[in-house]
N, C-alpha and C. Protein backbone atom coordinates (compact mmCIF):
# COMPACT_ATOMS: atom_id res chain seq x y z
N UNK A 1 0.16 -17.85 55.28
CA UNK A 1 -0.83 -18.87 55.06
C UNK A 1 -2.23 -18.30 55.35
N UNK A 2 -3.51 -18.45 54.64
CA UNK A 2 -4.10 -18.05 54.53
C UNK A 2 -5.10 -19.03 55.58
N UNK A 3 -5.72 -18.32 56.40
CA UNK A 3 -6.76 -18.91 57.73
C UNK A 3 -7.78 -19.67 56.42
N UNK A 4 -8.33 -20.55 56.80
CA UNK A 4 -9.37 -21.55 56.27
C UNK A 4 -10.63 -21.12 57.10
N UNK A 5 -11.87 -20.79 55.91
CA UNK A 5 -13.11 -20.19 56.58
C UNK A 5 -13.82 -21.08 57.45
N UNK A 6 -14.42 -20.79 58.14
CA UNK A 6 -14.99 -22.16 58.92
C UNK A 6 -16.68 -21.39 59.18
N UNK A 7 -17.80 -21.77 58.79
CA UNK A 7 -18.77 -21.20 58.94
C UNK A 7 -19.35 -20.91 60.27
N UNK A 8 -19.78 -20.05 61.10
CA UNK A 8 -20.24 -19.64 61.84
C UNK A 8 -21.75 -20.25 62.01
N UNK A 9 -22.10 -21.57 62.07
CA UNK A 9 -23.90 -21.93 62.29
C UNK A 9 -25.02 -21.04 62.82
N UNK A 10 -23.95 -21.16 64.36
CA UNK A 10 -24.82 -20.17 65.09
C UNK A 10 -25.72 -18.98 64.65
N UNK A 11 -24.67 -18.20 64.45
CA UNK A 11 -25.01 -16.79 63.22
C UNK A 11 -26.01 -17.22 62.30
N UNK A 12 -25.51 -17.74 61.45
CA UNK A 12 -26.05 -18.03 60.30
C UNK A 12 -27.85 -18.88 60.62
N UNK A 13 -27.58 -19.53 61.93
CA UNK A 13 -28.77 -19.83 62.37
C UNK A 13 -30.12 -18.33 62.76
N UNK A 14 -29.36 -18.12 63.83
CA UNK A 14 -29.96 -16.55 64.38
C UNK A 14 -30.47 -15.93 63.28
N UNK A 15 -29.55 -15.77 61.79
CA UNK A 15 -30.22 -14.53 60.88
C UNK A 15 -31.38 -15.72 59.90
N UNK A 16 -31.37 -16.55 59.86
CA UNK A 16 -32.40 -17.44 59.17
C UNK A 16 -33.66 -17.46 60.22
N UNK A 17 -33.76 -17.19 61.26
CA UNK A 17 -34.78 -17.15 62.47
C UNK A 17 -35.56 -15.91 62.35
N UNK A 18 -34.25 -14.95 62.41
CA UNK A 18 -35.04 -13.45 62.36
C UNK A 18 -35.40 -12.84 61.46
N UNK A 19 -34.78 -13.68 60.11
CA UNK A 19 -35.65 -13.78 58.76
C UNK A 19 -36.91 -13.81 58.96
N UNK A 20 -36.92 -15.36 59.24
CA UNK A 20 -38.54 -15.98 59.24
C UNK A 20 -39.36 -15.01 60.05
N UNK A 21 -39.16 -14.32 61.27
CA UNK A 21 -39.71 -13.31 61.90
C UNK A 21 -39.93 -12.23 60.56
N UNK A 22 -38.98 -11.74 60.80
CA UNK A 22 -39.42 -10.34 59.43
C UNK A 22 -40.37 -10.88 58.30
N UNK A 23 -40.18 -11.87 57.61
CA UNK A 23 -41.16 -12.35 56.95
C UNK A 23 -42.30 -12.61 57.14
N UNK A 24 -42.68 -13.21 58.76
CA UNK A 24 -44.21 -13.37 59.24
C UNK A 24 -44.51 -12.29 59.63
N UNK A 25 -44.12 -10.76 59.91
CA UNK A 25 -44.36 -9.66 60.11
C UNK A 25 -45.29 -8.73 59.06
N UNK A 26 -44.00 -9.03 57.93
CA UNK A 26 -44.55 -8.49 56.31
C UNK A 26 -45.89 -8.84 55.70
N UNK A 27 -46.11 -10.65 56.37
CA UNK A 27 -46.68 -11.28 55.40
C UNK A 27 -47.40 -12.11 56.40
N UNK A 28 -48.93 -10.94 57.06
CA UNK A 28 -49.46 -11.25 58.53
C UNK A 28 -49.92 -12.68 58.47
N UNK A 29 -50.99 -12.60 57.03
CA UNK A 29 -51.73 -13.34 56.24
C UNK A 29 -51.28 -14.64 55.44
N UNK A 30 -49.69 -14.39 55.90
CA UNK A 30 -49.07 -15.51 55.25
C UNK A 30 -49.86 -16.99 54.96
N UNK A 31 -50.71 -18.00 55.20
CA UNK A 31 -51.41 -18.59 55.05
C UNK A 31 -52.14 -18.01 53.34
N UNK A 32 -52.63 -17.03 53.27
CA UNK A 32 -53.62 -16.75 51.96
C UNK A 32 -52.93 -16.12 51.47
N UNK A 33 -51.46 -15.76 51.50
CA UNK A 33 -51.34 -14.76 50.35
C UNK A 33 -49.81 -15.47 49.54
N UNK A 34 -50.27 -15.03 47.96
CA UNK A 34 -49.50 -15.86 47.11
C UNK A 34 -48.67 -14.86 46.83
N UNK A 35 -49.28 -13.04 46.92
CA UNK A 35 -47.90 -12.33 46.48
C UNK A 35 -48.13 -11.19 47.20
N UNK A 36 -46.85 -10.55 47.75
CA UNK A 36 -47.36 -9.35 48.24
C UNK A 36 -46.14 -8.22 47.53
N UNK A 37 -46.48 -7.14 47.36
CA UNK A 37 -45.69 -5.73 47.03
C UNK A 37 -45.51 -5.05 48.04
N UNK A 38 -44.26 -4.04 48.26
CA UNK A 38 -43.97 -3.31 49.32
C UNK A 38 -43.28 -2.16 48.51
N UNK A 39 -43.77 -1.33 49.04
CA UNK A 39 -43.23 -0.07 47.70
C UNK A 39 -42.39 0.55 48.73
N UNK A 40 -40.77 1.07 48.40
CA UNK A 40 -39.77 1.44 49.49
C UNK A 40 -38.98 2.74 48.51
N UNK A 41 -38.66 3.66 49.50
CA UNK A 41 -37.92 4.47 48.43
C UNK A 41 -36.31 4.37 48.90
N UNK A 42 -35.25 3.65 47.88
CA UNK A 42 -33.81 3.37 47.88
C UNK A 42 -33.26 4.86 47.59
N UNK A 43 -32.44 5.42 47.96
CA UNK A 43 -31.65 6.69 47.50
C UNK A 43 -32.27 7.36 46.72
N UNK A 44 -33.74 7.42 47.17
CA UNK A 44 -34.23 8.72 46.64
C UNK A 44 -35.02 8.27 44.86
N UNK A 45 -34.75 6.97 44.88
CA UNK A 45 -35.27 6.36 43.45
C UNK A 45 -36.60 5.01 44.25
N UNK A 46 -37.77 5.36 43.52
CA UNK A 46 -39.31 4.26 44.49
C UNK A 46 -39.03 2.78 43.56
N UNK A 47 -38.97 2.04 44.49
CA UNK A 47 -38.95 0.37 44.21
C UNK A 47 -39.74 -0.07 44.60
N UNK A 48 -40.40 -1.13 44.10
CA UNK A 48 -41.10 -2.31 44.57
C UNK A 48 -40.46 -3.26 45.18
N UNK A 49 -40.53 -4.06 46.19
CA UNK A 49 -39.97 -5.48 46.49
C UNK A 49 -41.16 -5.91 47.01
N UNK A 50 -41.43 -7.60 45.59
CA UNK A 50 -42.17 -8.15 45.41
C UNK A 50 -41.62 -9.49 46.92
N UNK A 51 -42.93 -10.52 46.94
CA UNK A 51 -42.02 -11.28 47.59
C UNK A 51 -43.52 -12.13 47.26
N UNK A 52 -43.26 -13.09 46.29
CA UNK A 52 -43.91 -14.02 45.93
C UNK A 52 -43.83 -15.87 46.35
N UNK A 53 -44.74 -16.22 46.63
CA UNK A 53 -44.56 -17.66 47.41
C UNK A 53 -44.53 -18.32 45.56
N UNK A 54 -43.58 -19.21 45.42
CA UNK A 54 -43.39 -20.03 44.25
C UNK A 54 -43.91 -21.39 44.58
N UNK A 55 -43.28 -22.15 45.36
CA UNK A 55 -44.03 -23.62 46.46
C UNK A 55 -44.40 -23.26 47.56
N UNK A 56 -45.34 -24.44 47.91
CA UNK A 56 -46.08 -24.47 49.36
C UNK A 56 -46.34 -25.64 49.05
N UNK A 57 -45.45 -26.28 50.78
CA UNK A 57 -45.26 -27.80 51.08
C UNK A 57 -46.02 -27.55 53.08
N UNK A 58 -46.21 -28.73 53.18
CA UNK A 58 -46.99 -29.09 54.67
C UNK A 58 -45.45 -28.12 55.55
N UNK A 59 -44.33 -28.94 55.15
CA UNK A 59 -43.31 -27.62 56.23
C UNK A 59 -42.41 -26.99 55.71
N UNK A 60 -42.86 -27.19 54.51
CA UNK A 60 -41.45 -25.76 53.57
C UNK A 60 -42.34 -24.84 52.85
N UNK A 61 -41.78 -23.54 52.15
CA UNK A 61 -42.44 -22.57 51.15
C UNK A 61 -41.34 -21.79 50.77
N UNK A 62 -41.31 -21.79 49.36
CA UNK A 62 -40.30 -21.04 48.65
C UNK A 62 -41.05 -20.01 48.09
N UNK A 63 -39.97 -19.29 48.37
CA UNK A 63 -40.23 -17.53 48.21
C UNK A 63 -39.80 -16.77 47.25
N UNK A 64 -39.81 -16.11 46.08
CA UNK A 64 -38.97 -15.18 45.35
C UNK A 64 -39.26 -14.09 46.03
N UNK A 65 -37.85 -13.01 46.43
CA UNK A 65 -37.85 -11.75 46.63
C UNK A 65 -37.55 -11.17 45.94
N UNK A 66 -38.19 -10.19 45.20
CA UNK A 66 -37.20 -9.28 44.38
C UNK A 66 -37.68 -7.95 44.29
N UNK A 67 -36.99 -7.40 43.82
CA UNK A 67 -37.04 -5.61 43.87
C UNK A 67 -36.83 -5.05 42.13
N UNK A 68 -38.09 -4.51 42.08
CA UNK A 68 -37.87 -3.77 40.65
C UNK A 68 -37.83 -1.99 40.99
N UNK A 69 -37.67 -1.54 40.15
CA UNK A 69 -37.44 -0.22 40.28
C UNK A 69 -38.44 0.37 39.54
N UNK A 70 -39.20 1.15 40.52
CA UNK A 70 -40.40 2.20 39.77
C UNK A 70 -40.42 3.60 39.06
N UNK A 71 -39.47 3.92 37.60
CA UNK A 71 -38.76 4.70 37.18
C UNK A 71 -39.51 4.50 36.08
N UNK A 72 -39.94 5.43 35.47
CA UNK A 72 -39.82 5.25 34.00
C UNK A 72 -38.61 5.77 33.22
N UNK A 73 -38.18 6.69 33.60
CA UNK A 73 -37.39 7.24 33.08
C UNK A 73 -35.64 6.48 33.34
N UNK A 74 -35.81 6.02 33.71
CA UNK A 74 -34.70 4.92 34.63
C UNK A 74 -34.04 3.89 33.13
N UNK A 75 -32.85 4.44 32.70
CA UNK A 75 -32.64 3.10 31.70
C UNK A 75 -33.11 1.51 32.19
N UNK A 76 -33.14 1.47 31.09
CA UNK A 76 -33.77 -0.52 31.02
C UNK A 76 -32.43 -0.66 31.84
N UNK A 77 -31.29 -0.95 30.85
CA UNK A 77 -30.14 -1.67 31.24
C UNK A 77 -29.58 -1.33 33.35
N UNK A 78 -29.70 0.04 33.68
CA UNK A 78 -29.66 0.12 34.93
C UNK A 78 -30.57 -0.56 36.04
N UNK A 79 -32.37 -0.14 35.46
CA UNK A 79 -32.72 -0.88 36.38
C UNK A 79 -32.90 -2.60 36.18
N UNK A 80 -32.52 -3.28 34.90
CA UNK A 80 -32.03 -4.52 35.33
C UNK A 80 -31.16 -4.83 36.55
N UNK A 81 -30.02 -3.79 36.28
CA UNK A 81 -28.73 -3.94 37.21
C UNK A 81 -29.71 -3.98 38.72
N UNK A 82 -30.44 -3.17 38.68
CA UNK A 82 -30.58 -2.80 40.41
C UNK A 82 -32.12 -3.75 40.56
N UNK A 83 -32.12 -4.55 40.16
CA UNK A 83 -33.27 -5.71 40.17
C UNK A 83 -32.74 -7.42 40.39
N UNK A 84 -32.40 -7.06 41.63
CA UNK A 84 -32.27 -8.45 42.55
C UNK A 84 -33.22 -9.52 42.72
N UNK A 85 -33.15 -10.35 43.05
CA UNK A 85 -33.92 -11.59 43.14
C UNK A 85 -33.73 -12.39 44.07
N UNK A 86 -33.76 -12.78 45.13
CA UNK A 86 -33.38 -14.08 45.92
C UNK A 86 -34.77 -14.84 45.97
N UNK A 87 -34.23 -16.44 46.09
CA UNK A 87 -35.15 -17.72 46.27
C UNK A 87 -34.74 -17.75 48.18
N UNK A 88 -36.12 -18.02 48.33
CA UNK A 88 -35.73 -17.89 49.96
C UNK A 88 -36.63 -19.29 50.56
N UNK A 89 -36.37 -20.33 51.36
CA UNK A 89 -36.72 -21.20 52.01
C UNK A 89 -37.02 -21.41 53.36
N UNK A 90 -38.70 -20.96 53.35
CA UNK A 90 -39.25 -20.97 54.78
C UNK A 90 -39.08 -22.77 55.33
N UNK A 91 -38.60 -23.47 56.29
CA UNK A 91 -38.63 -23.98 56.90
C UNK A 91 -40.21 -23.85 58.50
N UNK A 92 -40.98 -23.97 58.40
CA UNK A 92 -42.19 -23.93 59.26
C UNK A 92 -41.92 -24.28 60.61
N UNK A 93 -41.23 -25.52 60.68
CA UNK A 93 -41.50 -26.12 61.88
C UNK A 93 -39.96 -25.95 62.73
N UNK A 94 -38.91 -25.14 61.84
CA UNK A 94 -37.74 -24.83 62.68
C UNK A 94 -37.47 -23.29 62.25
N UNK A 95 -38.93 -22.56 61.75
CA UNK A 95 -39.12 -21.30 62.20
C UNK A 95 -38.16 -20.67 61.29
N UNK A 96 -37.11 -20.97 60.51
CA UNK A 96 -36.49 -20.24 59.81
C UNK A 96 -36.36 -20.17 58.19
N UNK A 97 -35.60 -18.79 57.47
CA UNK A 97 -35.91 -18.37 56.26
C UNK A 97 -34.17 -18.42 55.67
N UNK A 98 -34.10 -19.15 54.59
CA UNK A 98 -32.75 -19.53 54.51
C UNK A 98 -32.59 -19.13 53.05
N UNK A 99 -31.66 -18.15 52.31
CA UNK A 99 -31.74 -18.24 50.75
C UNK A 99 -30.93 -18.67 50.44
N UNK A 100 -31.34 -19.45 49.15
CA UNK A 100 -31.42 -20.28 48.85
C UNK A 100 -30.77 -20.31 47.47
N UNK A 101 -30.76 -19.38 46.58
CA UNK A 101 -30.32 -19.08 45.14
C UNK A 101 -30.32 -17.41 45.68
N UNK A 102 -29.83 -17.09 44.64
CA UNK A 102 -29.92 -15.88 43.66
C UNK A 102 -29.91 -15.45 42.54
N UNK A 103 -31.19 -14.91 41.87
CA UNK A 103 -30.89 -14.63 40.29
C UNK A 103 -31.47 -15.85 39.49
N UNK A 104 -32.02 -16.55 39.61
CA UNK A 104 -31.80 -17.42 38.91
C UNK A 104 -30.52 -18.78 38.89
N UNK A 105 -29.78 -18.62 39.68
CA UNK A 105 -28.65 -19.71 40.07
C UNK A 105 -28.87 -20.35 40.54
N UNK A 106 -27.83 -21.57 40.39
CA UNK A 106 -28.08 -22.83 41.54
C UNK A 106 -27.82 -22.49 42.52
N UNK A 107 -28.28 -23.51 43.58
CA UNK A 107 -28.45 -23.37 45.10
C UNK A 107 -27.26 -23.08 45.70
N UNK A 108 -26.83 -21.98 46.97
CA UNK A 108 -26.13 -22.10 47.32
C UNK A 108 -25.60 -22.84 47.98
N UNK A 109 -24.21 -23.09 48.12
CA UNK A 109 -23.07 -24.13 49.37
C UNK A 109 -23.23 -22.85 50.62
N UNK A 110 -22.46 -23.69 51.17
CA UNK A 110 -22.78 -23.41 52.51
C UNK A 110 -21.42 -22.59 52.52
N UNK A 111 -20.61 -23.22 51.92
CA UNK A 111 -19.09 -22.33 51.53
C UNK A 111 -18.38 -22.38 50.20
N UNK A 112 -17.34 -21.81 49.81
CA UNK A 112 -16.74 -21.83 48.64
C UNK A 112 -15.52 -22.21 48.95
N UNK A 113 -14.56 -22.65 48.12
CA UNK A 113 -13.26 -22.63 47.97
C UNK A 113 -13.19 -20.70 47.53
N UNK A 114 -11.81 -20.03 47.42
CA UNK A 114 -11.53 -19.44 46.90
C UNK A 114 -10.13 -19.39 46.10
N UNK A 115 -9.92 -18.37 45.07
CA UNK A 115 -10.78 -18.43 44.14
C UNK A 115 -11.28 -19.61 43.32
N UNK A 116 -12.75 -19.19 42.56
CA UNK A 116 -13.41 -20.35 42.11
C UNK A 116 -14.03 -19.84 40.95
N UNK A 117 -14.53 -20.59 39.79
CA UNK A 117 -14.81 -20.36 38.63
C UNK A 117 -15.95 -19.61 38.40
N UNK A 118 -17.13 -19.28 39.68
CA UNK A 118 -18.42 -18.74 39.99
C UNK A 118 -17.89 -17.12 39.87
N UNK A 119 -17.04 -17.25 41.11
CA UNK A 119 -16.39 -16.00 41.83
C UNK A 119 -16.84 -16.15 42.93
N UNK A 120 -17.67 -16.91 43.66
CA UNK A 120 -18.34 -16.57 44.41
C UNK A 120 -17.74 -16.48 46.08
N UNK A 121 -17.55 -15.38 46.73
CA UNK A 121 -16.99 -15.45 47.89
C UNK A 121 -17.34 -16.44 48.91
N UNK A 122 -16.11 -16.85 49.76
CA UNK A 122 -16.01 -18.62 50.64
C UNK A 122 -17.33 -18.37 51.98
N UNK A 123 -18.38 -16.75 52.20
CA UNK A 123 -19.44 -16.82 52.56
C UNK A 123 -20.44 -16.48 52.20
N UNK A 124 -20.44 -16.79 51.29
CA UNK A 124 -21.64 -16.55 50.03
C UNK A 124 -23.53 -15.89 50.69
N UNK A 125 -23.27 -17.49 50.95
CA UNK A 125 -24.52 -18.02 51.52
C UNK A 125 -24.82 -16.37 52.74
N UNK A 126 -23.68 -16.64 53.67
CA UNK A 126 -24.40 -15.85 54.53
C UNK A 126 -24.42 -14.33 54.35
N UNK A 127 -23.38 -13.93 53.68
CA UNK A 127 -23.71 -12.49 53.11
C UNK A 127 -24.95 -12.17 52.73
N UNK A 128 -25.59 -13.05 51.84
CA UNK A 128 -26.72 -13.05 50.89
C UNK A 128 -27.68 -13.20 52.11
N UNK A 129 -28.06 -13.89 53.12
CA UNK A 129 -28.89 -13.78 54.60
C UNK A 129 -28.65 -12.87 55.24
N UNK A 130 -27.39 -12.24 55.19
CA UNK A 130 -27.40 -10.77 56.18
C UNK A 130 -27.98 -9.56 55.23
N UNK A 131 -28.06 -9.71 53.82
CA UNK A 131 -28.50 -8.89 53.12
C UNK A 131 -30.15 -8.54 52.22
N UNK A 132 -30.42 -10.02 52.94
CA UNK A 132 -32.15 -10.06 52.99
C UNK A 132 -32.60 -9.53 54.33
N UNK A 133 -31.61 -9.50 55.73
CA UNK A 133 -32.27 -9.17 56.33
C UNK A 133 -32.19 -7.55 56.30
N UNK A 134 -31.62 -7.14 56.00
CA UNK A 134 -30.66 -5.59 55.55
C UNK A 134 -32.45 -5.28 54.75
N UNK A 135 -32.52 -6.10 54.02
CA UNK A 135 -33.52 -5.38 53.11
C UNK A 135 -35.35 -6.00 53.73
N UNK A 136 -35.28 -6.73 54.30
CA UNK A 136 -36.81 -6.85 55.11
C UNK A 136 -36.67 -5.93 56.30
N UNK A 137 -35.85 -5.33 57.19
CA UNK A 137 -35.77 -4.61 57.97
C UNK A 137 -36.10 -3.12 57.33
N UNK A 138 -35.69 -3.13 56.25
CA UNK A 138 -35.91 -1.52 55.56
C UNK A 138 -37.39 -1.85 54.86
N UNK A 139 -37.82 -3.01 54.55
CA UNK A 139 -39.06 -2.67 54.37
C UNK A 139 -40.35 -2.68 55.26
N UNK A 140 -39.54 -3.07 56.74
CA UNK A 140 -40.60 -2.69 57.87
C UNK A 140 -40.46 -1.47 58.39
N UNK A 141 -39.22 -1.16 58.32
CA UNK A 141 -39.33 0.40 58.46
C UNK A 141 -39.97 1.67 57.68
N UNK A 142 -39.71 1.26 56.40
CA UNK A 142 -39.80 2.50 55.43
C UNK A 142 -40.86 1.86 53.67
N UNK A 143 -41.11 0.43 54.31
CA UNK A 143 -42.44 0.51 53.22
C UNK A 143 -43.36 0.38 53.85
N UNK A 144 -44.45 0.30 52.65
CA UNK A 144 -46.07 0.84 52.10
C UNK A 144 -46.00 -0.26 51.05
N UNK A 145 -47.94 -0.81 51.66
CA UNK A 145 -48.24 -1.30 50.82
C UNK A 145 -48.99 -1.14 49.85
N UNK A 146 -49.36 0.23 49.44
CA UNK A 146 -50.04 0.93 48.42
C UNK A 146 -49.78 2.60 48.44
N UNK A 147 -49.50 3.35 47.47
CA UNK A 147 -49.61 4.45 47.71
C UNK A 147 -50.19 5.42 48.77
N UNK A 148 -51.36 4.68 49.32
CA UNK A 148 -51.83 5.32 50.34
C UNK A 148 -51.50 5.25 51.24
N UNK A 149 -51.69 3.64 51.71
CA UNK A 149 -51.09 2.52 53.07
C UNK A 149 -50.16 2.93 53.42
N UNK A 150 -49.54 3.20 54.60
CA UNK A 150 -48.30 3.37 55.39
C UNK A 150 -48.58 1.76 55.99
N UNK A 151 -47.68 1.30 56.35
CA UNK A 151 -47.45 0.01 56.99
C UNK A 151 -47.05 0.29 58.67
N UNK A 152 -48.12 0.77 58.92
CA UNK A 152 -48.18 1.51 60.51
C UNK A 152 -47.99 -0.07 61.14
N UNK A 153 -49.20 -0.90 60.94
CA UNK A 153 -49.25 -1.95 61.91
C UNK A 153 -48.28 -3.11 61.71
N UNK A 154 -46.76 -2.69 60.74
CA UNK A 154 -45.65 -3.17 60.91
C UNK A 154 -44.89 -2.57 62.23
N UNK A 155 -44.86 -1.47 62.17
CA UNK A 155 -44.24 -0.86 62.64
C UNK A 155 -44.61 -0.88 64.56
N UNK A 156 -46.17 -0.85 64.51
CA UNK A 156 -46.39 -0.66 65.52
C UNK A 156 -45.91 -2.21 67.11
């Protein structure tokens, strides 16, 4: 018999918190800024990850993150593949960053049945939060916000 998933809040709380941290880190200016770029180099191939505010409400702000790949030479069809997107939902006044979609999809559940007609695995949601933070942590480490810019006073 197969164990029945039961979501972990807690967790799932903690990495929506330390989201919102990594995000007010990235994005000092957050108040004035509608888009920012972070140029990161993935396995040796330079990406952008954009992270654009879409709404701004008195205590919410939705976010697109996404990552294009700075290749010319890079097939179209690959760097589609490696051009992610998440919708991400700042919450203000309980401090946390929750995503929200991906790609263009509807919103995520909080869980899935499995299997299901999406595919989508029974922790969707929080994979996709451990994997924004996977990727704002690498861009406080190892991006730049312009060719020149090192992002020292992330770091520091």
């Amino acid at each position: 018999m197969t164990k029945k998933y039961v979501p972990d809040l807690a967790k799932q709380m903690a990495i929506c918190e330390t989201n919102f941290a990594r995000l007010m880190k990235l994005l000092p200016n957050f108040d004035d800024c509608v888009q920012c770029d972070i140029f990161v180099d993935v396995a040796g191939v330079q990406s952008k990850v954009m992270i654009e505010v879409c709404e701004r409400f008195k205590f919410t702000t939705t976010l697109r993150v996404s990552q294009c790949v700075v290749d010319e030479q890079m097939d179209a069809q690959l760097q589609q593949l490696l051009t992610p997107q998440l919708q991400v939902r700042l919450y203000h006044d309980a401090r946390m960053a929750e995503v929200i979609s991906m790609t263009n999809q509807a919103s995520l559940k909080g869980k899935y049945n499995y299997p299901n007609k999406e595919m989508h695995q029974v922790d969707e949601k929080l994979q996709l939060n451990e994997y924004l933070a996977q990727w704002l942590t690498h861009c406080i480490n190892h991006g730049y916000k312009s060719q020149d810019t090192l992002l020292q006073s992330l770091r520091a």
